[in-house]
C-alpha atoms as a PDB file:
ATOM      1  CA  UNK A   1      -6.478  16.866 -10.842  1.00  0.00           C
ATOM      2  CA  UNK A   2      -3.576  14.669  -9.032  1.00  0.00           C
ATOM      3  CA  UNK A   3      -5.123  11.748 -11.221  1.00  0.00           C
ATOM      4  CA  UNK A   4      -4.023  13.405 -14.006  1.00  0.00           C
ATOM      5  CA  UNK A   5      -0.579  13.383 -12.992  1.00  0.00           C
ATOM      6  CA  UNK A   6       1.640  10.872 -15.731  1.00  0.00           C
ATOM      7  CA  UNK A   7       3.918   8.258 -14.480  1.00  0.00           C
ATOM      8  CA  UNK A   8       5.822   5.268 -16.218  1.00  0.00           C
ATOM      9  CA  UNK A   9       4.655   1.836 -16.100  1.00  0.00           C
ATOM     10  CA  UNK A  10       7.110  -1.054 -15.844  1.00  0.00           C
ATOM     11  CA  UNK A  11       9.915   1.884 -15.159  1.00  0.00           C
ATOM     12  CA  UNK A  12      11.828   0.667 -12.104  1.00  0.00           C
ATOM     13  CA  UNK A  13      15.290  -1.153 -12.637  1.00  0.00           C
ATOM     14  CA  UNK A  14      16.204  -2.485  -9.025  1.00  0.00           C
ATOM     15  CA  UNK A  15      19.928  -2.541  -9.677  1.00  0.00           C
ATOM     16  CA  UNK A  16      19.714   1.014 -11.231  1.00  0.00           C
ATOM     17  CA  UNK A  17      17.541   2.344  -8.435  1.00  0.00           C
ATOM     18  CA  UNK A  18      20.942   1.348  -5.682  1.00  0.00           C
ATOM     19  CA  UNK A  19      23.311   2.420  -8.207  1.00  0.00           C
ATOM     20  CA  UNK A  20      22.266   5.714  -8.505  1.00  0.00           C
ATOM     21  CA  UNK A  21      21.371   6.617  -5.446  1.00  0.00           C
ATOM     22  CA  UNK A  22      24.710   5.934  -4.514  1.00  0.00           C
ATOM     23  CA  UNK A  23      26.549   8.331  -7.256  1.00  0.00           C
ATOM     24  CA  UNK A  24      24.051  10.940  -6.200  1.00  0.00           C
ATOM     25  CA  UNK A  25      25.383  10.587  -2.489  1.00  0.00           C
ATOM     26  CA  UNK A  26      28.676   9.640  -2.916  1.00  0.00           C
ATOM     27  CA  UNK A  27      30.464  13.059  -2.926  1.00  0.00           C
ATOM     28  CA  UNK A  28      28.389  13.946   0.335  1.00  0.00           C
ATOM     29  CA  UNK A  29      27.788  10.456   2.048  1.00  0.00           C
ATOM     30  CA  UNK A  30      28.551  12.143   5.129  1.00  0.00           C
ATOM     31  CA  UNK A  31      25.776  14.595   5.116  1.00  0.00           C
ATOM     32  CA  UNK A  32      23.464  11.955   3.685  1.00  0.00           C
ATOM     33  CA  UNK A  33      24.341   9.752   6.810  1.00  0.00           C
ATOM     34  CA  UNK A  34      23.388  12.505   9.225  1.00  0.00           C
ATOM     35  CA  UNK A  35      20.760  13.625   7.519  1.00  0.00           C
ATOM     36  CA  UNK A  36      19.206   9.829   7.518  1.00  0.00           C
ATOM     37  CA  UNK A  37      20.301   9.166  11.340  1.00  0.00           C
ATOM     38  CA  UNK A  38      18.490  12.134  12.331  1.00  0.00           C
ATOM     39  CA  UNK A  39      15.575  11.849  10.840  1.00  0.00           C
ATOM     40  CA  UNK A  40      15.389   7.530  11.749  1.00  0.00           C
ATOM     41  CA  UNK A  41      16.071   8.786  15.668  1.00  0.00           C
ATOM     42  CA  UNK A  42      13.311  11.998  15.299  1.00  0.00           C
ATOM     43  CA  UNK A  43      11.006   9.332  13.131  1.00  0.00           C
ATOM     44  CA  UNK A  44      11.002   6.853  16.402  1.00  0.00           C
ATOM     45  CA  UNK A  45      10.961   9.760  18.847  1.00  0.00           C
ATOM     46  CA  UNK A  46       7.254  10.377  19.371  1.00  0.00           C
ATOM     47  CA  UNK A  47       4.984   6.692  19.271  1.00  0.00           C
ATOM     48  CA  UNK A  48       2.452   5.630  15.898  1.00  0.00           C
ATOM     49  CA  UNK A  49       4.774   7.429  13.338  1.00  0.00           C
ATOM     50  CA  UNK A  50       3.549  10.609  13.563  1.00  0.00           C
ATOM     51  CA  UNK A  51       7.245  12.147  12.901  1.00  0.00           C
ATOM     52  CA  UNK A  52       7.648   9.957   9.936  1.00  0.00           C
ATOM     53  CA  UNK A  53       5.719  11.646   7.944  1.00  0.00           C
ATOM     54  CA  UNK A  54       7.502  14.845   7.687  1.00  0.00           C
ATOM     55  CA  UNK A  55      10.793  13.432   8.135  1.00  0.00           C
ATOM     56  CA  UNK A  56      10.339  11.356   5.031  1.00  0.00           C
ATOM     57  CA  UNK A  57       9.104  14.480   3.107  1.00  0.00           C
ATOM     58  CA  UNK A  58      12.409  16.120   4.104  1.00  0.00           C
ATOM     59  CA  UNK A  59      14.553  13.312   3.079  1.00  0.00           C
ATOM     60  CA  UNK A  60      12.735  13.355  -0.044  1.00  0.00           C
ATOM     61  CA  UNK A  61      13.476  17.238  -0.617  1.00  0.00           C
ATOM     62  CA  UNK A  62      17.139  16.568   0.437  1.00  0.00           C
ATOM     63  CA  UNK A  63      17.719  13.566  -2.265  1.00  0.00           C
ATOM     64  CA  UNK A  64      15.673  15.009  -4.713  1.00  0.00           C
ATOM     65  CA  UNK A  65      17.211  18.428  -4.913  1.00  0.00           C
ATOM     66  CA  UNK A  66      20.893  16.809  -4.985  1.00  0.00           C
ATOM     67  CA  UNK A  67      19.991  15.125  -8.356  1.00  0.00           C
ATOM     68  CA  UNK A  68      18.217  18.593  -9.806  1.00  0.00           C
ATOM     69  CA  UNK A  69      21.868  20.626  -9.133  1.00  0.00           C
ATOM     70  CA  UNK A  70      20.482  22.404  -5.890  1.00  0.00           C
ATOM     71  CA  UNK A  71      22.764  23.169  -2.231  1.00  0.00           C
ATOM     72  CA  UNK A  72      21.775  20.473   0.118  1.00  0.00           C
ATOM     73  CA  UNK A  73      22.159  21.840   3.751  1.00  0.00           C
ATOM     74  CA  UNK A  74      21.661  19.739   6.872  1.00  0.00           C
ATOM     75  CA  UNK A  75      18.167  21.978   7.331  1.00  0.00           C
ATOM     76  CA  UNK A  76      16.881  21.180   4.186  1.00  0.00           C
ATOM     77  CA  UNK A  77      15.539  18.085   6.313  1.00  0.00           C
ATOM     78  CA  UNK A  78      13.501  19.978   8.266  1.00  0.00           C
ATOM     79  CA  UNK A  79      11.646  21.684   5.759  1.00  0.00           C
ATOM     80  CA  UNK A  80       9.273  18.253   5.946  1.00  0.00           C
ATOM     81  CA  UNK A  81       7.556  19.980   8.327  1.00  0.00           C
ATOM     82  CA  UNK A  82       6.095  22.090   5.796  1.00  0.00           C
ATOM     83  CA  UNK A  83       3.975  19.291   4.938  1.00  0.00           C
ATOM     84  CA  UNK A  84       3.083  18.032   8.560  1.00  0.00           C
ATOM     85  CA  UNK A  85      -0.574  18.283   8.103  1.00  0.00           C
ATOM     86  CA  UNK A  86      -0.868  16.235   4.770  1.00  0.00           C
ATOM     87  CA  UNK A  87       1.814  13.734   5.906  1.00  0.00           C
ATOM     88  CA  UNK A  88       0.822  13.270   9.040  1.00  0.00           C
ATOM     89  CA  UNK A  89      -2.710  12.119   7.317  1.00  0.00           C
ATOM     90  CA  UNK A  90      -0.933   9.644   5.006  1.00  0.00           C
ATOM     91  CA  UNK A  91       1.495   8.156   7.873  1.00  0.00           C
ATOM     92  CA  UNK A  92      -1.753   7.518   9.792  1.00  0.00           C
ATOM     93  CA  UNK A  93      -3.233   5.606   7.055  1.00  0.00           C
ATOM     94  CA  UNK A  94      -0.003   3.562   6.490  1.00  0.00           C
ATOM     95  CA  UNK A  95       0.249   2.786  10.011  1.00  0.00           C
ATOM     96  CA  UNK A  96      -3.442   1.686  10.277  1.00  0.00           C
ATOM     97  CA  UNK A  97      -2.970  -0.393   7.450  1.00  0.00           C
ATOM     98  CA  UNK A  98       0.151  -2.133   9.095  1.00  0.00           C
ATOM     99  CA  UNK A  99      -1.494  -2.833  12.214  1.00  0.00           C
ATOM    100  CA  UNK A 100      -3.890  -4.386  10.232  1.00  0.00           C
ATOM    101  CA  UNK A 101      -0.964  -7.096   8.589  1.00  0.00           C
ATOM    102  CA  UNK A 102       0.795  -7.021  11.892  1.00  0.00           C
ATOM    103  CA  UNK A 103      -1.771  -8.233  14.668  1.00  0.00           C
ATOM    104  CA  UNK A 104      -3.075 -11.406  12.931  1.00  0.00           C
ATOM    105  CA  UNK A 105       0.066 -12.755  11.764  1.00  0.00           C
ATOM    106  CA  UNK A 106       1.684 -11.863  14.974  1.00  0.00           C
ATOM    107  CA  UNK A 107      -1.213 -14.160  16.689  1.00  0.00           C
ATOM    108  CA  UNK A 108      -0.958 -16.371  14.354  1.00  0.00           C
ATOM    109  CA  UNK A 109       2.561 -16.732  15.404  1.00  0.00           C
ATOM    110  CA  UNK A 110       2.024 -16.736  18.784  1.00  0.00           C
ATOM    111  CA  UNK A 111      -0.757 -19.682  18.178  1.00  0.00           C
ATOM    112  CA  UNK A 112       2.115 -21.705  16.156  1.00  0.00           C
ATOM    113  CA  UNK A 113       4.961 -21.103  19.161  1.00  0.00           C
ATOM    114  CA  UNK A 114       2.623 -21.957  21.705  1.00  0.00           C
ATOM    115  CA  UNK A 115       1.203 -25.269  20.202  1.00  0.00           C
ATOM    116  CA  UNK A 116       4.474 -25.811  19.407  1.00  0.00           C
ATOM    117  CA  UNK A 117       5.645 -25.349  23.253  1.00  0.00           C
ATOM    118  CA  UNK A 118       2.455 -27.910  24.120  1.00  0.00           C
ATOM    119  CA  UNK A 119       2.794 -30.489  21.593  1.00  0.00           C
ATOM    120  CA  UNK A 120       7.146 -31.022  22.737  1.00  0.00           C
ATOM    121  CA  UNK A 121       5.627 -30.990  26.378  1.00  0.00           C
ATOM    122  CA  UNK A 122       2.703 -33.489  25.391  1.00  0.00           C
ATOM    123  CA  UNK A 123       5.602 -35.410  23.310  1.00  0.00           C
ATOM    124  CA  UNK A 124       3.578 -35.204  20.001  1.00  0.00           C
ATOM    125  CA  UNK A 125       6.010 -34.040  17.167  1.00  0.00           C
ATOM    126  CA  UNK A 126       3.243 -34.657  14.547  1.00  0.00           C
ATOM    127  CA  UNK A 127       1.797 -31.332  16.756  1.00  0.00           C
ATOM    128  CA  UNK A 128       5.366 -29.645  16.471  1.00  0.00           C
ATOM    129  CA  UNK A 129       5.529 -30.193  12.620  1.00  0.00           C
ATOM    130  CA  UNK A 130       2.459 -28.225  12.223  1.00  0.00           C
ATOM    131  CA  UNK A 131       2.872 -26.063  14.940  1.00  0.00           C
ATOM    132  CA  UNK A 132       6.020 -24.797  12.856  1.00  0.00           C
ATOM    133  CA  UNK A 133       4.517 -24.868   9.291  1.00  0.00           C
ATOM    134  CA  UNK A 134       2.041 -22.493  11.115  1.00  0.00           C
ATOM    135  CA  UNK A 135       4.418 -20.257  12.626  1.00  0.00           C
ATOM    136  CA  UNK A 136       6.416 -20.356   9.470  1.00  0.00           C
ATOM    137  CA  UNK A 137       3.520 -19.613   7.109  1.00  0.00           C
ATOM    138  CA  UNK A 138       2.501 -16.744   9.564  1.00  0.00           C
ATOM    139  CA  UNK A 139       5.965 -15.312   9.518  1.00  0.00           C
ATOM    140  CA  UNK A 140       6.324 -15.421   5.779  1.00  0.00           C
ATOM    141  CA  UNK A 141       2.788 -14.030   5.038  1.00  0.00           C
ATOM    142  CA  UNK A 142       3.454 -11.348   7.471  1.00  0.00           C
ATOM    143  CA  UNK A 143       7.103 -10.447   5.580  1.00  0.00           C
ATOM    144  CA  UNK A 144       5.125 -10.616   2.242  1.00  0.00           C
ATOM    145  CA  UNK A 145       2.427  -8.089   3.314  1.00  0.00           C
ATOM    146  CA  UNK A 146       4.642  -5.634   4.755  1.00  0.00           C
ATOM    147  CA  UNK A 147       6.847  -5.808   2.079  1.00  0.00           C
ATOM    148  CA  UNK A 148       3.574  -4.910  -0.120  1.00  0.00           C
ATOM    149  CA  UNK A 149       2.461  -1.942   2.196  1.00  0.00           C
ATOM    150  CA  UNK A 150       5.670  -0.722   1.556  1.00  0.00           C
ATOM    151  CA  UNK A 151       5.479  -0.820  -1.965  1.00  0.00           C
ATOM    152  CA  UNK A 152       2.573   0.568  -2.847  1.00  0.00           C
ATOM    153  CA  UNK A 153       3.570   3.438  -0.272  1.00  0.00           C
ATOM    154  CA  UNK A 154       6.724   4.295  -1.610  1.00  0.00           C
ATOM    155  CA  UNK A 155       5.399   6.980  -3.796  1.00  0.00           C
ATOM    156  CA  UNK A 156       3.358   8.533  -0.881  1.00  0.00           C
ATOM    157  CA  UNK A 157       5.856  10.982   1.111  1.00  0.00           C
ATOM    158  CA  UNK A 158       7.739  11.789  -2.807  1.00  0.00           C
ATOM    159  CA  UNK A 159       4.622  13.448  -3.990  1.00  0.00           C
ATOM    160  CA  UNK A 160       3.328  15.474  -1.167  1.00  0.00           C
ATOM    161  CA  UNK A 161       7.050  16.743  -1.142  1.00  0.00           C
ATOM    162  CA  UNK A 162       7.890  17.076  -4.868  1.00  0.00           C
ATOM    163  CA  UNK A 163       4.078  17.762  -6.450  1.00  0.00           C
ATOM    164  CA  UNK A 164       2.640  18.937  -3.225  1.00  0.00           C
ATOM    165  CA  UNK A 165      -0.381  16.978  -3.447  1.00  0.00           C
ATOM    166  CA  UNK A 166      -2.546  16.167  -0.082  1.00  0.00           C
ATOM    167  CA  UNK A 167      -2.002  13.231   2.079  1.00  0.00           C
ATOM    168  CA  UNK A 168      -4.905  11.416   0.485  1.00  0.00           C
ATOM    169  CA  UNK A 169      -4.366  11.846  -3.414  1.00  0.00           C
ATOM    170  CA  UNK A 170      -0.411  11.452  -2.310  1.00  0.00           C
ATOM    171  CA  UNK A 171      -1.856   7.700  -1.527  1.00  0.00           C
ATOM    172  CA  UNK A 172      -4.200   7.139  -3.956  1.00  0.00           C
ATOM    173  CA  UNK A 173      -1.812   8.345  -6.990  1.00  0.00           C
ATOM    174  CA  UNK A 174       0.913   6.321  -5.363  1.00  0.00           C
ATOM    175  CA  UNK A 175      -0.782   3.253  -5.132  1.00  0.00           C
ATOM    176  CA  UNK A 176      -1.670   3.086  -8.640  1.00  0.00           C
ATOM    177  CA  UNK A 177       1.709   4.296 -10.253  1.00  0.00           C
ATOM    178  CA  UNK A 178       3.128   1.461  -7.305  1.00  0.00           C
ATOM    179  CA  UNK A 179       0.547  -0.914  -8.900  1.00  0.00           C
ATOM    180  CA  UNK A 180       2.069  -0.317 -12.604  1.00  0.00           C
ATOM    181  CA  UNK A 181       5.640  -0.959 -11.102  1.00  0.00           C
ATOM    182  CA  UNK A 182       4.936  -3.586  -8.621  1.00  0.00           C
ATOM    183  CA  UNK A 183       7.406  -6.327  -9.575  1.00  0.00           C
ATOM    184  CA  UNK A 184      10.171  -3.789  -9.841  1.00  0.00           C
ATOM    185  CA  UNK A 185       8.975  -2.168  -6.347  1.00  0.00           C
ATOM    186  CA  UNK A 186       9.349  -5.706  -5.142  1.00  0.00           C
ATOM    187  CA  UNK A 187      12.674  -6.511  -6.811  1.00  0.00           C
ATOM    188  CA  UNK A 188      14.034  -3.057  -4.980  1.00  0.00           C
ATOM    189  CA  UNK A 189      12.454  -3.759  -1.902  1.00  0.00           C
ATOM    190  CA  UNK A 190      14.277  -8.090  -1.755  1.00  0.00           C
ATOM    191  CA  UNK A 191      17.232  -6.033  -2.850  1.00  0.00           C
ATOM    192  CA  UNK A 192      17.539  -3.301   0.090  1.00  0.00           C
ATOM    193  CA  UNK A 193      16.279  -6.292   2.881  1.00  0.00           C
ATOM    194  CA  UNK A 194      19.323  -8.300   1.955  1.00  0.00           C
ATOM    195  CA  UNK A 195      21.639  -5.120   1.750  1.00  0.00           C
ATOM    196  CA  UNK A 196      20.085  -4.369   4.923  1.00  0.00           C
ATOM    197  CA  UNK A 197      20.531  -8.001   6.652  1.00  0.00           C
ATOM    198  CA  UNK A 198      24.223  -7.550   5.788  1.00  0.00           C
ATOM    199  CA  UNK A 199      24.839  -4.783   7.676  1.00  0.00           C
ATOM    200  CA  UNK A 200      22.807  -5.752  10.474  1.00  0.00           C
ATOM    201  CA  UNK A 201      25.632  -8.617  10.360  1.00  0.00           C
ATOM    202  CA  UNK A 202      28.236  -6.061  10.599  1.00  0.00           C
ATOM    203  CA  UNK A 203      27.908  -5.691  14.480  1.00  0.00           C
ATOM    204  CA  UNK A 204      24.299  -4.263  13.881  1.00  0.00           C
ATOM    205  CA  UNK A 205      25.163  -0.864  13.581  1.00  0.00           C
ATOM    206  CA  UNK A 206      26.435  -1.202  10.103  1.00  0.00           C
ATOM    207  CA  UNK A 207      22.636  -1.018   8.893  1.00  0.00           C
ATOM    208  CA  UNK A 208      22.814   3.148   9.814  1.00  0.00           C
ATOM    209  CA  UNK A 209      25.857   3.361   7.078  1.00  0.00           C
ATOM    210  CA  UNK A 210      23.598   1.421   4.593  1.00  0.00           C
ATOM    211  CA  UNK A 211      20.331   3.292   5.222  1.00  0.00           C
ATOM    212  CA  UNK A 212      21.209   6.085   3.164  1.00  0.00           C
ATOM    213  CA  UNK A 213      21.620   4.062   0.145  1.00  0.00           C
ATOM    214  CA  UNK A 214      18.383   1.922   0.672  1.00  0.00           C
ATOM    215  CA  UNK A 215      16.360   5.072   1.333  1.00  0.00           C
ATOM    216  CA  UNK A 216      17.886   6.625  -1.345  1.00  0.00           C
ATOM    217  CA  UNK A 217      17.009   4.129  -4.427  1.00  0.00           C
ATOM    218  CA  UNK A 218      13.454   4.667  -3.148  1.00  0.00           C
ATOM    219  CA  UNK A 219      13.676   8.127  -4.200  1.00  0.00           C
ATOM    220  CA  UNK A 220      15.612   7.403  -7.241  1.00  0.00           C
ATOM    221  CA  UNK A 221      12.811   4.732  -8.501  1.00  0.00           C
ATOM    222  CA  UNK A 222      10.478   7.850  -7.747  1.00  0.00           C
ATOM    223  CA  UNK A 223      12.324   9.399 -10.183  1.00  0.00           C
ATOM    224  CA  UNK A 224      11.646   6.342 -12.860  1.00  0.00           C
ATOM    225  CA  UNK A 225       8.154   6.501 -12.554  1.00  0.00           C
ATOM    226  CA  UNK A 226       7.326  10.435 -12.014  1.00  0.00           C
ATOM    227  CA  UNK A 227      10.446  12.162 -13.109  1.00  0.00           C
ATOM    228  CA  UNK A 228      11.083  15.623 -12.120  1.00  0.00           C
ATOM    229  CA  UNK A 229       8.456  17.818 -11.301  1.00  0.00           C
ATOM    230  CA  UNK A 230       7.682  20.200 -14.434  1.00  0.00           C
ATOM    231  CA  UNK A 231       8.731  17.066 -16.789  1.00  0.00           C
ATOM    232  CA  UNK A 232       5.341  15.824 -17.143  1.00  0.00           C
ATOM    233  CA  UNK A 233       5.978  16.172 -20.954  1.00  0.00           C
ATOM    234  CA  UNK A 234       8.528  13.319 -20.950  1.00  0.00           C
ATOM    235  CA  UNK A 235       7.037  10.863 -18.933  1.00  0.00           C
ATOM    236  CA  UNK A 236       4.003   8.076 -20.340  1.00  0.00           C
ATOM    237  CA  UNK A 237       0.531   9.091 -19.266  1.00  0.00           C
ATOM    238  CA  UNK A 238      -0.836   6.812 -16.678  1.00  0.00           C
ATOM    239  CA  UNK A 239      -3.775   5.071 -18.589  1.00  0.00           C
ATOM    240  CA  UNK A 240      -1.394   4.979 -21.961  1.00  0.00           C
ATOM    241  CA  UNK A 241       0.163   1.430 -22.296  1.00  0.00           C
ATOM    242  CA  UNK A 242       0.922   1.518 -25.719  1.00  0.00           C
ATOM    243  CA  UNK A 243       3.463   4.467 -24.931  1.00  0.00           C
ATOM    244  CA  UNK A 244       5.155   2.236 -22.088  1.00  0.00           C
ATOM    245  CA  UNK A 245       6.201  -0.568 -24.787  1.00  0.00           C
ATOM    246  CA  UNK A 246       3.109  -2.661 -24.215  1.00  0.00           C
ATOM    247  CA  UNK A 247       0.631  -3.772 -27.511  1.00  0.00           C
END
């Protein structure tokens, strides 16, 4: 049963996540940016994500079989296609359940710019104050939710790839292990926004020579929480707290 699958609670160290991705890529950064390039341009090829799936399942394979000693070839990327079916079923999901964040907080936006726009014309700033507070709220709920989608997907494409589970169970499993690691999900996720925002700085473009890295400590805090596949031995069963370090 995927249920039955062990992973660590509490397991994810932020600053350990980036660190190691990086001295897994290092000595092949170059292949690691094309590989990631590619599959970003194929991902936003074809409308609703429908490429994402499988091209996250082949970045997956490619970082995850750099760490376990295996040849990484450019091709290895493609083998995410292997799992269209099931990924394409959990991409779906995700994407429904972003639409669901994004249209309300984008009208609720909206509402706040254009009652902002009125209230200047109608010279009320008492209406621009709270015009703003309700733009800003929308904004930062809207950053907080998709920051949470994220999180308690970031397990998702790993697991179809690595313990070939369906798209479904891939979620469901995910969520929960994503659940037992949420503040350190969250920590990672602040963590690759700001690394992120700094190379968007860097002429915009410098956000394609960081994306390997952020991707990458996504994979690596797979690694915390699932280990390798065939280590189920080492890791903490799910539903075992005492184990983790908790009375």
């Amino acid at each position: 049963m995927p249920d039955a699958l062990p992973f660590q609670r509490s397991a994810i160290r932020p600053v350990l996540c980036l660190r190691e991705a990086w001295n897994r890529i290092r000595d092949a950064y170059g292949l690691f940016l094309g590989i990631t390039l590619v599959a970003l341009l194929i991902s936003g090829a074809v409308p609703f994500g429908i490429l994402m799936g499988p091209m996250m399942c082949g970045m997956a394979q490619c970082f995850l079989d750099k760490g376990r000693g295996k040849t990484v070839r450019f091709d290895l990327l493609f083998k995410g296609f292997d799992h269209f079916s099931e990924s394409l079923i959990a991409s779906m999901i995700i994407f429904g359940l972003s639409l669901l964040v994004i249209l309300p907080m984008t009208l609720l936006i909206m509402f706040g710019g254009l009652f902002a726009a009125f209230s200047a014309v109608s010279h009320r700033p008492s209406g621009v104050l709270i015009a703003i507070l309700v733009g800003g709220l929308g904004l930062a709920l809207f950053l907080l939710l998709s920051m949470l989608i994220g999180a308690l997907s970031a397990f998702t494409f790993p697991l179809i790839t690595d313990r070939k589970l369906k798209g479904t169970d891939a979620l469901r499993l995910g969520s929960k292990a994503a659940l037992a690691n949420l503040p350190g999900l969250l920590g990672l996720g602040v963590l690759t926004f700001l690394i992120s925002c700094v190379g968007l700085c860097c002429c915009y473009v410098g956000v394609i020579f960081v994306a390997p890295l952020t991707l990458g400590a996504q994979f690596m805090a797979y690694e915390q929480v699932f280990g390798a596949a065939g280590d189920e031995a080492t890791t903490t069963p799910q539903g075992d707290d005492s184990a983790a370090g908790n009375p």
